[in-house]
Each structure stands twice: as structure tokens, then as C-alpha cells.
C-alpha atoms as a PDB file:
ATOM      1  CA  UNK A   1      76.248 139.242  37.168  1.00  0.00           C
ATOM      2  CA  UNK A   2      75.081 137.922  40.662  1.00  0.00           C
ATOM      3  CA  UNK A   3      75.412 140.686  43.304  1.00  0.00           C
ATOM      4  CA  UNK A   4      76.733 138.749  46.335  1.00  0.00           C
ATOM      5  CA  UNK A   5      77.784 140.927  49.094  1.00  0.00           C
ATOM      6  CA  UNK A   6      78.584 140.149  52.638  1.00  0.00           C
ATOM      7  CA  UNK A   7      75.482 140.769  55.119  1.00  0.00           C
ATOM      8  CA  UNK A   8      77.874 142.451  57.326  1.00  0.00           C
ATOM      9  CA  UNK A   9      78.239 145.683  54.241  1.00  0.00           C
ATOM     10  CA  UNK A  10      76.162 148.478  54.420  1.00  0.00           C
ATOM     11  CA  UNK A  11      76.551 151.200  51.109  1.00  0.00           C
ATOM     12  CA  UNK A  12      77.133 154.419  52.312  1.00  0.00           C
ATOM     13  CA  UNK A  13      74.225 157.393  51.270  1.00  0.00           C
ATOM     14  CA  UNK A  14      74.584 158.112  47.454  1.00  0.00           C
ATOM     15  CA  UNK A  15      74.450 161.965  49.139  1.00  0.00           C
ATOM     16  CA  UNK A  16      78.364 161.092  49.705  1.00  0.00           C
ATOM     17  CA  UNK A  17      79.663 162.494  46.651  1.00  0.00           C
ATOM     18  CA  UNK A  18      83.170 161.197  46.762  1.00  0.00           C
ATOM     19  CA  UNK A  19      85.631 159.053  48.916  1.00  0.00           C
ATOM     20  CA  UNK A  20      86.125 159.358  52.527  1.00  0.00           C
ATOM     21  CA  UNK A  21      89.509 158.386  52.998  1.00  0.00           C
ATOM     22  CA  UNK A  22      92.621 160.814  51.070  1.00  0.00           C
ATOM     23  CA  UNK A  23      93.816 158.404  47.961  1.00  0.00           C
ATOM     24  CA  UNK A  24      97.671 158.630  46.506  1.00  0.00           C
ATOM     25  CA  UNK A  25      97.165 157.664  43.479  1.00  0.00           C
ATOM     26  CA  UNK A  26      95.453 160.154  40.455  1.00  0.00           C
ATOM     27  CA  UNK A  27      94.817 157.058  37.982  1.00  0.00           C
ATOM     28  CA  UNK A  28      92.886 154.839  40.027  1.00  0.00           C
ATOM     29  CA  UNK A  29      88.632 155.275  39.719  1.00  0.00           C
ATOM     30  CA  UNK A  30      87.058 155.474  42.933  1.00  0.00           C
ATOM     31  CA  UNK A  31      83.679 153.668  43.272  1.00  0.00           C
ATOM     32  CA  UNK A  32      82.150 154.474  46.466  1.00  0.00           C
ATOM     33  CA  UNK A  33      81.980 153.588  50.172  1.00  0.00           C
ATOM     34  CA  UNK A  34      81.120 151.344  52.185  1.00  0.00           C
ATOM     35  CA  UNK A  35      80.745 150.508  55.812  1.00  0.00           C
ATOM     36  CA  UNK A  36      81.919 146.996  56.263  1.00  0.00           C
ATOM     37  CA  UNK A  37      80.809 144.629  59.297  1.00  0.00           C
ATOM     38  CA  UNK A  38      83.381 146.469  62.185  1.00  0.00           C
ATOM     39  CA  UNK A  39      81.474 150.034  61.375  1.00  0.00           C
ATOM     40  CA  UNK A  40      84.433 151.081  59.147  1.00  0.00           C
ATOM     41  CA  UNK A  41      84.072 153.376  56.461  1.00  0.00           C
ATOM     42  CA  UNK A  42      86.049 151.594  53.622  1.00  0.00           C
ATOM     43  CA  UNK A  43      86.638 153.435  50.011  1.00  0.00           C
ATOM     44  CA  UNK A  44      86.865 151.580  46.960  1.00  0.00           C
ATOM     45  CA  UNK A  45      88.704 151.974  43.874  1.00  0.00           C
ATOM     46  CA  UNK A  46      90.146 150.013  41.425  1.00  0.00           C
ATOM     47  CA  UNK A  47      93.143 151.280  39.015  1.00  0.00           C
ATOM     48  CA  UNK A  48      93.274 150.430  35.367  1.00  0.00           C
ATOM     49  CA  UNK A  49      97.251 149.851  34.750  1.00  0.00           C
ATOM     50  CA  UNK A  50      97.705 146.940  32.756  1.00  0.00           C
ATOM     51  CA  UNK A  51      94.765 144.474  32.126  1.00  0.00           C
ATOM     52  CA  UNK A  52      91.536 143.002  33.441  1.00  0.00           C
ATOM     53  CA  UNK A  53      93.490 140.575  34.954  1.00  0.00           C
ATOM     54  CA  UNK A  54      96.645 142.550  36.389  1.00  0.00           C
ATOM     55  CA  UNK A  55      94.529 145.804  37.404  1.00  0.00           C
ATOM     56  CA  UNK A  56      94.449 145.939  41.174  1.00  0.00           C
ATOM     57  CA  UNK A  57      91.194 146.701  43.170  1.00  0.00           C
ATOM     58  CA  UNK A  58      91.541 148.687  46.495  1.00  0.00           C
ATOM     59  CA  UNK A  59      90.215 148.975  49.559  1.00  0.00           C
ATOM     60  CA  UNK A  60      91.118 151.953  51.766  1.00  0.00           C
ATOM     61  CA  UNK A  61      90.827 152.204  55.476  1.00  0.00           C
ATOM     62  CA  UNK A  62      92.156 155.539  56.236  1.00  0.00           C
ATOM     63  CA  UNK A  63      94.330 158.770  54.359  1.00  0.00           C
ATOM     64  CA  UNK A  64      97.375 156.827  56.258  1.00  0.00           C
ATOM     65  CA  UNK A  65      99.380 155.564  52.944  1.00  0.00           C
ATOM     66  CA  UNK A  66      99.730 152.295  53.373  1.00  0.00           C
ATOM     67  CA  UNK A  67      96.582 151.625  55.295  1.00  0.00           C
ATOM     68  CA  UNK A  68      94.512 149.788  52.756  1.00  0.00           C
ATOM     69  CA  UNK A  69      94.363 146.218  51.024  1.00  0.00           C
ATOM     70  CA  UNK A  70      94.820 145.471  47.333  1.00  0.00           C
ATOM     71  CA  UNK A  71      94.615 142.553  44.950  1.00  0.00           C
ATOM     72  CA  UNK A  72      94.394 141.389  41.068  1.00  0.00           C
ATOM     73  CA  UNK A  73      90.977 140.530  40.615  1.00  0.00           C
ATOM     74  CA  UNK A  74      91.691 136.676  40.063  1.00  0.00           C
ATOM     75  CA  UNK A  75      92.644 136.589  43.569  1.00  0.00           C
ATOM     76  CA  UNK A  76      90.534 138.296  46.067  1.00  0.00           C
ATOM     77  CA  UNK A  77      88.084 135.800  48.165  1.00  0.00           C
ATOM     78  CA  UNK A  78      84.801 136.634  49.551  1.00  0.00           C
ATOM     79  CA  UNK A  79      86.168 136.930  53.176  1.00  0.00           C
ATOM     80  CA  UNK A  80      87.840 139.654  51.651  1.00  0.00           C
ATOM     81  CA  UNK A  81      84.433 142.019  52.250  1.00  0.00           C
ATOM     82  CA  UNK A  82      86.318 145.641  51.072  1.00  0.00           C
ATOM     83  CA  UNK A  83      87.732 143.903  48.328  1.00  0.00           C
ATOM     84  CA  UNK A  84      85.055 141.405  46.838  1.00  0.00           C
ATOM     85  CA  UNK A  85      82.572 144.280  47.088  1.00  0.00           C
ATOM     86  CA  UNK A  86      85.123 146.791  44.940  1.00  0.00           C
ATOM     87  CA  UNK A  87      85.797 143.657  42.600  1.00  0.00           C
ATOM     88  CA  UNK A  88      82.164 143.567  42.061  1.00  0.00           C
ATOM     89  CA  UNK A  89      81.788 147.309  41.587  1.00  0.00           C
ATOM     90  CA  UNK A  90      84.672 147.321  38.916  1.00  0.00           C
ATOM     91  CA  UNK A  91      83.372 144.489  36.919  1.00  0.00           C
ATOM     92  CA  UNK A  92      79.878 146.578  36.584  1.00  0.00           C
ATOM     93  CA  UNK A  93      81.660 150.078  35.978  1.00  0.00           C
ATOM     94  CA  UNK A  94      83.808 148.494  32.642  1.00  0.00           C
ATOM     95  CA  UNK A  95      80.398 146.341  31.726  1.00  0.00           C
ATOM     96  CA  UNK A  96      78.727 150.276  31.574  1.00  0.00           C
ATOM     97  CA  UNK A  97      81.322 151.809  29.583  1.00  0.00           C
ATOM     98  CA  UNK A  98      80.987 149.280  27.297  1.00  0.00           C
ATOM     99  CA  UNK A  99      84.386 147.457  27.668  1.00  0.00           C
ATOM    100  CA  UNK A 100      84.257 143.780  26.802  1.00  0.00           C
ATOM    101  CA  UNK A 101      85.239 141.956  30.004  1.00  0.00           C
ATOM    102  CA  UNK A 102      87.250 138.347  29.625  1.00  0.00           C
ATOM    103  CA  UNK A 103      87.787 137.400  33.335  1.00  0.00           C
END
């Protein structure tokens, strides 16, 4: 898979051990931060209810509950720099634990 990320995204250290932001929900798998081209931290995370298609991917702005954006994977668009990126990331972190991916 073709690793096409905005210009405008920096990856946060790898010394960051876990997410920036507080997250709600216990089920969803965080995969890292980023800061995207306004110098905002930005967590990821995706959360596996339902299927490749139906899971939603997340991108958090802030502890504030509803301050984030989420989408099904089929729909995100690579404006969308939080959310492509976390798309991305998701797609590699099932590919790892060996999970056959149909998209």
C-alpha cells in the first residue's frame, strides 16, 4: 500500500507513548498522533464495531467529547488530512495482525 500523506502532516515523536487528547470510547485502537498543517495535535483511532467497511476511523482534536471527526473508511477524502492519515494507519495495523482486508 502507497503511503500518501498530506505535506502539511508531521508524525509526532514515537517517545509519545499514547494519545494526547482524553478518548470516550474503551473499544476503539488508538494509532498515534499527528500534527496536521494548522500545528494541531490530532489523535487517531479507529474502532472495530462491525466490519471493514462500517468500522469508523477517528480523528480527535481535543478531550472535549464531541470535538473530533469520524467516517466509514469508504468515505473519507484526502482533504480529510486527520482522517485519510488514520484510514491509512488502520489499513496497515489489520494487514500486521494478519486480518485479510477486502476494501
Amino acid at each position: 500500500m502507497s503511503h500518501v500523506i498530506s505535506e502539511t502532516v508531521r508524525v509526532l515523536s514515537d517517545t509519545m507513548s499514547g494519545p494526547y487528547y482524553d478518548h470516550d470510547c474503551e473499544k476503539c485502537v488508538y494509532l498515534g498522533s499527528i500534527i496536521d498543517g494548522d500545528q494541531k495535535i490530532v489523535d487517531l483511532y479507529f474502532c472495530p464495531k462491525g466490519s471493514i467497511r462500517t468500522m469508523s476511523i477517528i480523528a480527535r482534536y481535543s478531550s472535549d467529547g464531541p470535538d473530533y471527526a469520524s467516517s466509514h473508511i469508504g468515505y473519507i477524502e484526502r482533504y480529510q488530512v486527520g482522517l485519510y492519515t488514520a484510514m491509512e494507519r488502520t489499513l496497515d495495523y489489520l494487514k500486521v495482525d494478519g486480518d485479510k482486508i477486502n476494501v
